[in-house]
Protein backbone atom coordinates (compact mmCIF):
# COMPACT_ATOMS: atom_id res chain seq x y z
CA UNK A 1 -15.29 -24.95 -25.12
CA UNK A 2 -13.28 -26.06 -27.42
CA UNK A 3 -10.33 -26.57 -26.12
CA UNK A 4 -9.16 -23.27 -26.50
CA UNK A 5 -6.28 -23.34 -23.81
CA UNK A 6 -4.40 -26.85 -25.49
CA UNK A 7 -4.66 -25.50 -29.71
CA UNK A 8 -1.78 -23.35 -29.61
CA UNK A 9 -1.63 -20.49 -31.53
CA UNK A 10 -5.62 -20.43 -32.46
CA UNK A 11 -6.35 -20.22 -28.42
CA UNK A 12 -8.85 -17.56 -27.78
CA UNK A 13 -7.49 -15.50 -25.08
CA UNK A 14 -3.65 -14.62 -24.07
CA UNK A 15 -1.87 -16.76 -21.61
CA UNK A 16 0.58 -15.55 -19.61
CA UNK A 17 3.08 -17.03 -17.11
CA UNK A 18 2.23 -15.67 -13.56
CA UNK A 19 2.26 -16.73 -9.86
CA UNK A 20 -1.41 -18.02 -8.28
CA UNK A 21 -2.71 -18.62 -5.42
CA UNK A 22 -4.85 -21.95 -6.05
CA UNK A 23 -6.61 -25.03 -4.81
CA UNK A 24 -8.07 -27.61 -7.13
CA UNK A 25 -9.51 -30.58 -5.60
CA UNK A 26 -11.25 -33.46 -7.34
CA UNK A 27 -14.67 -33.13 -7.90
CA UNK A 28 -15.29 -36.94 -7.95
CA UNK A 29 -13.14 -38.06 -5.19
CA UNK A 30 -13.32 -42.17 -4.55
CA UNK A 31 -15.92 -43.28 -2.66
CA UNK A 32 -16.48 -46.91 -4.04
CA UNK A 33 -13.02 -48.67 -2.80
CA UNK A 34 -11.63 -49.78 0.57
CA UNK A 35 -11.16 -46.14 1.25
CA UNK A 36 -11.47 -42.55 0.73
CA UNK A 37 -9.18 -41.44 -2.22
CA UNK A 38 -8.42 -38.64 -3.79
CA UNK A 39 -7.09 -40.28 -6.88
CA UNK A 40 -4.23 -37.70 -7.36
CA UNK A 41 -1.01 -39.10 -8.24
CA UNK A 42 2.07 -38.17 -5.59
CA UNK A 43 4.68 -39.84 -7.39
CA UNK A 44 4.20 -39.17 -10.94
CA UNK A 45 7.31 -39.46 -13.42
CA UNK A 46 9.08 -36.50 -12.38
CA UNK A 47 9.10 -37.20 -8.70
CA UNK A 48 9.86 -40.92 -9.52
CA UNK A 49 13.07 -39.83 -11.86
CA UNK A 50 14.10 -38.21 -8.33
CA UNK A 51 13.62 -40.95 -6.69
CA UNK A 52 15.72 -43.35 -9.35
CA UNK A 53 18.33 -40.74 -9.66
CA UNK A 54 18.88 -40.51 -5.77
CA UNK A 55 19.01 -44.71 -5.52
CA UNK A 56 21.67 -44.96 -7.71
CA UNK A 57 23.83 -42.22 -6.55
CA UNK A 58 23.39 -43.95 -3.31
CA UNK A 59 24.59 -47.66 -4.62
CA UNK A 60 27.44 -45.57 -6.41
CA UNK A 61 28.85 -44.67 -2.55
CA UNK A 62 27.58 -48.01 -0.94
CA UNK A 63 29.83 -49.79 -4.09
CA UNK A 64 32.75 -47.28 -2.45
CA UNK A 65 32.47 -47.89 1.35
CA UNK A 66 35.74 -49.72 2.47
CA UNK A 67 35.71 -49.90 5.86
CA UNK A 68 32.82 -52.42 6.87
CA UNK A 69 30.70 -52.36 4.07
CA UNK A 70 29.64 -56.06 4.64
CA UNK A 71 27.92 -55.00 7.90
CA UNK A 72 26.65 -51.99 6.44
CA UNK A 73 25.33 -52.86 2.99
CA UNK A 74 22.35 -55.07 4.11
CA UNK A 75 21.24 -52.27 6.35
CA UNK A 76 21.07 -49.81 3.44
CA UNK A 77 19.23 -52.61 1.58
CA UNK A 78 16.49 -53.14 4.42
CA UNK A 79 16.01 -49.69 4.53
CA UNK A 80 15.23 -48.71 0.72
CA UNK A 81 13.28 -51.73 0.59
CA UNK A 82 10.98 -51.00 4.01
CA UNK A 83 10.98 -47.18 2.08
CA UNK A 84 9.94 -48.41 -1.38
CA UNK A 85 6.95 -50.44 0.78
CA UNK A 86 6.19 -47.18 2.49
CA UNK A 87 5.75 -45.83 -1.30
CA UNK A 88 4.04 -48.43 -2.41
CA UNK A 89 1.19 -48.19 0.12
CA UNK A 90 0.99 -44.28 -0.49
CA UNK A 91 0.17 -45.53 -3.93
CA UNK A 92 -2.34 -47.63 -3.03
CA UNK A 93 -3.86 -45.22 -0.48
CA UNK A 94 -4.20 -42.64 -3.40
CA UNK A 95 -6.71 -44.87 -5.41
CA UNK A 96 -8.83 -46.30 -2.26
CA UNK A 97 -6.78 -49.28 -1.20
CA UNK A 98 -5.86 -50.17 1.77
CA UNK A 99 -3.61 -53.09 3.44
CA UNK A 100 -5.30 -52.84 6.40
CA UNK A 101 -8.80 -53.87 5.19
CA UNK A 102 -6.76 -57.20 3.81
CA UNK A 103 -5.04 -59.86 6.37
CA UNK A 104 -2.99 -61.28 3.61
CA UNK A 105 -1.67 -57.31 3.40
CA UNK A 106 -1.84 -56.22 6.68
CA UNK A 107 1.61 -57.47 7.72
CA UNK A 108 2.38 -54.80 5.68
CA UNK A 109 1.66 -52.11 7.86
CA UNK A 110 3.17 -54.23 10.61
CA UNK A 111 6.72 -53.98 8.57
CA UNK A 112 6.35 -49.77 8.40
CA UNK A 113 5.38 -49.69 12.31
CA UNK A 114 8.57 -51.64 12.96
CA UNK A 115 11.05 -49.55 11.13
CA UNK A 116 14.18 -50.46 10.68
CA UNK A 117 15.44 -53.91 12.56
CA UNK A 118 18.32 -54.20 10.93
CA UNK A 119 20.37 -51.47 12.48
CA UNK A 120 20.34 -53.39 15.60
CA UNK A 121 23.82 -55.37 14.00
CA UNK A 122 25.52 -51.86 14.26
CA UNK A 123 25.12 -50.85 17.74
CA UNK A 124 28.34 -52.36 18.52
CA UNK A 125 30.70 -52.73 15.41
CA UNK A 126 29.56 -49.15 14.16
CA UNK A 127 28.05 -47.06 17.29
CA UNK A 128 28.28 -43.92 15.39
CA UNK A 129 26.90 -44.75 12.21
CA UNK A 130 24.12 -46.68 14.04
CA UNK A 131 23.32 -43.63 15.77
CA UNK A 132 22.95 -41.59 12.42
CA UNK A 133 20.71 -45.06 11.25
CA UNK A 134 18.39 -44.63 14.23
CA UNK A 135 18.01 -40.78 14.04
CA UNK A 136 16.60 -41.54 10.37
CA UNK A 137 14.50 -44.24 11.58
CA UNK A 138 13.07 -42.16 14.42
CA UNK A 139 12.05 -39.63 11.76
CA UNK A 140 10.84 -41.98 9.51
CA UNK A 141 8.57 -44.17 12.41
CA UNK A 142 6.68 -40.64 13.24
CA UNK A 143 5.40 -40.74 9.50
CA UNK A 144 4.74 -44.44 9.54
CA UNK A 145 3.07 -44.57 12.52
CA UNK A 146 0.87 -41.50 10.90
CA UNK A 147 -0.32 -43.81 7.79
CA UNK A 148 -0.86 -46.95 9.80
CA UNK A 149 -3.01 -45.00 12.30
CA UNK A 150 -4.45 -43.04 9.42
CA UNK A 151 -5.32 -46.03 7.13
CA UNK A 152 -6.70 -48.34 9.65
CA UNK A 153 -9.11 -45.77 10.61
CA UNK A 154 -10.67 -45.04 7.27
CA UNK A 155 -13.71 -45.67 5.73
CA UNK A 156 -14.98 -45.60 2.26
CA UNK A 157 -16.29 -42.28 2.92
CA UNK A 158 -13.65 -40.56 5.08
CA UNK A 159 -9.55 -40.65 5.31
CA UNK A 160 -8.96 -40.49 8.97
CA UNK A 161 -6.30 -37.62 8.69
CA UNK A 162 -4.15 -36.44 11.17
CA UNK A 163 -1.65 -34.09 10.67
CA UNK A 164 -0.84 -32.70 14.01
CA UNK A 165 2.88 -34.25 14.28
CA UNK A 166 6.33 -33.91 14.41
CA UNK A 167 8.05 -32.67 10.99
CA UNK A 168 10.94 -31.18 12.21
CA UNK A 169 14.24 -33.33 13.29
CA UNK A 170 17.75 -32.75 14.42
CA UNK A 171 18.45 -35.74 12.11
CA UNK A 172 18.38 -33.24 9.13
CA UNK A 173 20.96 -30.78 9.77
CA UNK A 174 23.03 -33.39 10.57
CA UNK A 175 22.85 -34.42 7.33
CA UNK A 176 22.95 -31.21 6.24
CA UNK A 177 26.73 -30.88 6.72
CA UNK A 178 27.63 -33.76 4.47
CA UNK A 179 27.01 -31.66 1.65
CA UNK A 180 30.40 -29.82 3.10
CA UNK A 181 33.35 -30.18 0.74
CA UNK A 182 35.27 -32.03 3.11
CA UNK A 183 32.57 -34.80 3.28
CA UNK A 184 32.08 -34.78 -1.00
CA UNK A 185 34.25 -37.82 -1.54
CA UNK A 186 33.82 -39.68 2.09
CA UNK A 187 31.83 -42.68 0.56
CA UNK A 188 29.99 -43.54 4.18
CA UNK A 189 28.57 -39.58 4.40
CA UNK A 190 27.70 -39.73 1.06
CA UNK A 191 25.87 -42.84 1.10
CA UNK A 192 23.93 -41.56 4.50
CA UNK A 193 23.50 -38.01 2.46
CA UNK A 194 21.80 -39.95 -0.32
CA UNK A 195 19.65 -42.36 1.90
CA UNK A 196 18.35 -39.78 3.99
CA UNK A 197 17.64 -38.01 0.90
CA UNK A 198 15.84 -41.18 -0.79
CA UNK A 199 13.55 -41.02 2.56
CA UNK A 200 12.69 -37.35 2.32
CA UNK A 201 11.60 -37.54 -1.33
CA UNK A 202 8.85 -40.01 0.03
CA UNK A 203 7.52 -38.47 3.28
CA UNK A 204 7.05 -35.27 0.65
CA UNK A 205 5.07 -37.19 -1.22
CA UNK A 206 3.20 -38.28 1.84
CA UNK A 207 2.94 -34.62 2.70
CA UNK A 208 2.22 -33.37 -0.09
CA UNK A 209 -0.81 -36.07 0.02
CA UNK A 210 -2.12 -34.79 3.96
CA UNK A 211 -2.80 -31.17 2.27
CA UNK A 212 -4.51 -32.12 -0.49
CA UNK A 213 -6.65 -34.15 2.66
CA UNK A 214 -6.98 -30.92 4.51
CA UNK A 215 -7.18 -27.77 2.29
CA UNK A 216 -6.36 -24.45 4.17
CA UNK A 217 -9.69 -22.42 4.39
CA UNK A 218 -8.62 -18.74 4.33
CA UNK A 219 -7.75 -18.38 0.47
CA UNK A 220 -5.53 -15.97 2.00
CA UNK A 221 -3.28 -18.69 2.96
CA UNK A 222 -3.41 -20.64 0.32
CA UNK A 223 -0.45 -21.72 -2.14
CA UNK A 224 1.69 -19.52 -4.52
CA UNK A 225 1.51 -22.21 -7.69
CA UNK A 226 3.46 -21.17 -10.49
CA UNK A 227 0.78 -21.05 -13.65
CA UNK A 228 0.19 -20.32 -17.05
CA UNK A 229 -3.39 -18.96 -17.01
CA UNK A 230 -5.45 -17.91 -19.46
CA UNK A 231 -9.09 -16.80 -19.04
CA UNK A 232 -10.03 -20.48 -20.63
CA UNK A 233 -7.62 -22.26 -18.97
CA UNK A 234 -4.81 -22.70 -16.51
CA UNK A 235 -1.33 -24.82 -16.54
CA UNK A 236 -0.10 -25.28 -12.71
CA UNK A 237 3.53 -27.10 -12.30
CA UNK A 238 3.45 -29.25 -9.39
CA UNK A 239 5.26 -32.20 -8.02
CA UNK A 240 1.32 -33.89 -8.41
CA UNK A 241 -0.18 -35.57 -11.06
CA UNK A 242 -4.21 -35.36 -11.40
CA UNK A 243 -5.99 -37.89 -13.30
CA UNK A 244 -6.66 -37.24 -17.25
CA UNK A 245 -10.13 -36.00 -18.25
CA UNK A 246 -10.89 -35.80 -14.66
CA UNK A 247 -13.18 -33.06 -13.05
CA UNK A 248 -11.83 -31.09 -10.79
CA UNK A 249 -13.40 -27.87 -8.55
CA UNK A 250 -10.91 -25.02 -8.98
CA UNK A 251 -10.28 -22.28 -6.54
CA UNK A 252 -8.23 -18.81 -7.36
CA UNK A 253 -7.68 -16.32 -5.04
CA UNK A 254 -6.56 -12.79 -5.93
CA UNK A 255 -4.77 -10.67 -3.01
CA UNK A 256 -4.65 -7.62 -5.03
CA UNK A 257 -8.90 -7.00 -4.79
CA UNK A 258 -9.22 -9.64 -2.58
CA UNK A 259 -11.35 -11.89 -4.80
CA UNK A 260 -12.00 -15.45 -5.14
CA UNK A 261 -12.88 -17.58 -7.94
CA UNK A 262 -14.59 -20.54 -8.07
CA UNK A 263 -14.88 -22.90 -11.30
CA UNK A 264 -15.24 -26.53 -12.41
CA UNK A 265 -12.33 -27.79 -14.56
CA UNK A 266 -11.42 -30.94 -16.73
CA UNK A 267 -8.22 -31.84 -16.97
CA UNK A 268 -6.83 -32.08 -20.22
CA UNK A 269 -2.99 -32.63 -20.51
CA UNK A 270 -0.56 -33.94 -17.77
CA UNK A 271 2.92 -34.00 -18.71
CA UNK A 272 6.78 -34.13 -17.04
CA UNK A 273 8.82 -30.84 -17.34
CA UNK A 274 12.28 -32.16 -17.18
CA UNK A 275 14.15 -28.69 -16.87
CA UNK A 276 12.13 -27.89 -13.71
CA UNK A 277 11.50 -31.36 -12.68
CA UNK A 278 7.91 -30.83 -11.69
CA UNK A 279 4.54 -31.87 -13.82
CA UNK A 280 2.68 -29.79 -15.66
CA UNK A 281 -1.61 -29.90 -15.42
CA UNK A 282 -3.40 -28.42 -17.86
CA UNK A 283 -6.71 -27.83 -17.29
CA UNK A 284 -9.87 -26.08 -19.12
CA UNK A 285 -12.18 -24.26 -17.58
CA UNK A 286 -16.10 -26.38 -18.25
CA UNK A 287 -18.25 -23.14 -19.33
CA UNK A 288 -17.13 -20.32 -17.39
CA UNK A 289 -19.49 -17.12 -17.99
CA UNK A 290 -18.32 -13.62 -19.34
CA UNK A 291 -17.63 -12.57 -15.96
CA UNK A 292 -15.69 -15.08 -14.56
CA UNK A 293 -13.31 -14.52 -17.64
CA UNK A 294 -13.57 -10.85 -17.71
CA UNK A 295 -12.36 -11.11 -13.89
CA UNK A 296 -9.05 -13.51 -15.15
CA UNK A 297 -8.74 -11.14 -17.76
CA UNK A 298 -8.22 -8.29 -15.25
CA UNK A 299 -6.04 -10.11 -13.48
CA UNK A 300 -3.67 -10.75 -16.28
CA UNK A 301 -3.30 -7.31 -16.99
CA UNK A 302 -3.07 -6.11 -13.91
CA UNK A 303 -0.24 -8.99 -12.94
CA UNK A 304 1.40 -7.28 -16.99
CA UNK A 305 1.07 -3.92 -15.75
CA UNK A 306 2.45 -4.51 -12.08
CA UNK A 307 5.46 -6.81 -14.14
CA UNK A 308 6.53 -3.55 -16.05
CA UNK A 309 6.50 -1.04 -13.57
CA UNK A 310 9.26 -3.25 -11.85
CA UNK A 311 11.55 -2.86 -14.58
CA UNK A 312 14.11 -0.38 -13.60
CA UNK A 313 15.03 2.16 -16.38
């Protein structure tokens, strides 16, 4: 092909920036490791600026807490470091490994299953903030408990998913409120703000790596990505990276006439978009026929033409 989506101004067709409705999948998933893998990255650079950002904005309120910070600073310690583990394994899980098939790493998953000990020296000295401590780590065990369970039932040939659990907890609108003014410059709600925030940025990962897992079937359904297509080629921003030069199966569906679209893709560019702090995929399409491209083609038109009546005059 070419190419003809990456060289610029010399690209074949138009691209045009548009909503679609899109599933790509690998078409080589891992098969030859500890476990199934998808081999997707959750945590590419964009999410992991996030996640950098969001630590240090929590030291900066940690460094500000007066009122029994030695108490309280090892506890946000054990937590971010029990988190960063729960990353780490995510990581690994992506790419077909798996503590679980290793004793030496299997404690591991003992660690995540136990959450976080360390509150226990707050119950007394600090009952509130231990009860804000052990609403997070409630949340957080319901996810842990997930991978472990998840993990040491895989094979090389299957992920054991299960996604049929709780996602939704009073913990988070409690949090909510400390983005109030009158809780901007309280360095303990700050610091709670920023570590339940530091949390959330890695069960979305985790999330974000149970649907790629379990694909919705009705293309009705599926995903609003935004995309630059063209009938050569497509650009999806995602907080996902896929691997480069990889094959992938795309799907498109079109609610307008109802169509779908299946092609094989390679991937040919992956790259951080720092204004919208997501990650950009470029992919080409491997030999699509007239058709296929006449039916993009149509699309973009029609998505031009739809664009333009909406302009008020």
């Amino acid at each position: 092909m070419g190419f003809w989506f990456e060289n610029g101004d010399a690209r074949r067709f138009q691209r045009i920036e548009m909503p679609v409705q899109i599933y790509i999948s690998p078409a080589k998933p891992i098969r030859d490791k500890e476990i199934f893998g998808l081999g997707i990255d959750y945590f590419p650079p964009s999410v992991e600026k996030k996640i950098q950002k969001t630590k240090l904005d929590l030291w900066h309120w940690i460094k500000h807490i007066q009122e029994q910070r030695d108490i309280l600073e090892p506890v946000f310690i054990e937590v971010v470091d029990l988190i960063d583990t729960f990353g780490e394994v995510i990581k690994g899980a992506c790419i077909g490994k798996n503590p679980a098939a290793n004793p030496k790493t299997l404690l591991t998953l003992r660690h995540l299953q136990n959450g976080f000990l360390g509150i226990n020296t707050l119950r007394e000295p600090a009952p509130k903030t231990f009860q804000y401590f052990d609403s997070m780590n409630q949340k957080f065990l319901v996810y842990a408990e997930n991978l472990v369970q998840s993990l040491q039932k895989s094979t090389p040939t299957q992920f054991a998913l299960n996604t049929n659990f709780q996602t939704e907890f009073d913990i988070d609108k409690t949090i909510a409120n400390f983005e109030k003014p009158k809780f901007k410059q309280v360095p303990l709600a700050q610091s709670l703000y920023y570590l339940a925030r530091y949390i959330n940025l890695h069960l979305e990962g985790y999330t974000n790596f149970l649907k790629d897992f379990q694909p919705v079937k009705l293309p009705k359904q599926w995903e609003k990505e935004h995309a630059s297509v063209s009938a050569c080629g497509i650009a999806i921003h995602v907080p996902k990276r896929f691997a480069l030069n990889s094959k992938v199966e795309t799907n498109f569906y079109f609610s307008e006439t109802d169509e779908v679209l299946k092609l094989k893709a390679t991937i040919v560019r992956c790259n951080s978009l720092p204004k919208e702090q997501t990650e950009c995929n470029a992919l080409d399409f491997d030999f699509p026929t007239s058709s296929d491209q006449s039916l993009i083609q149509r699309q973009l038109e029609q998505f031009q033409i739809t664009r333009c009546l909406a302009f008020g005059l």
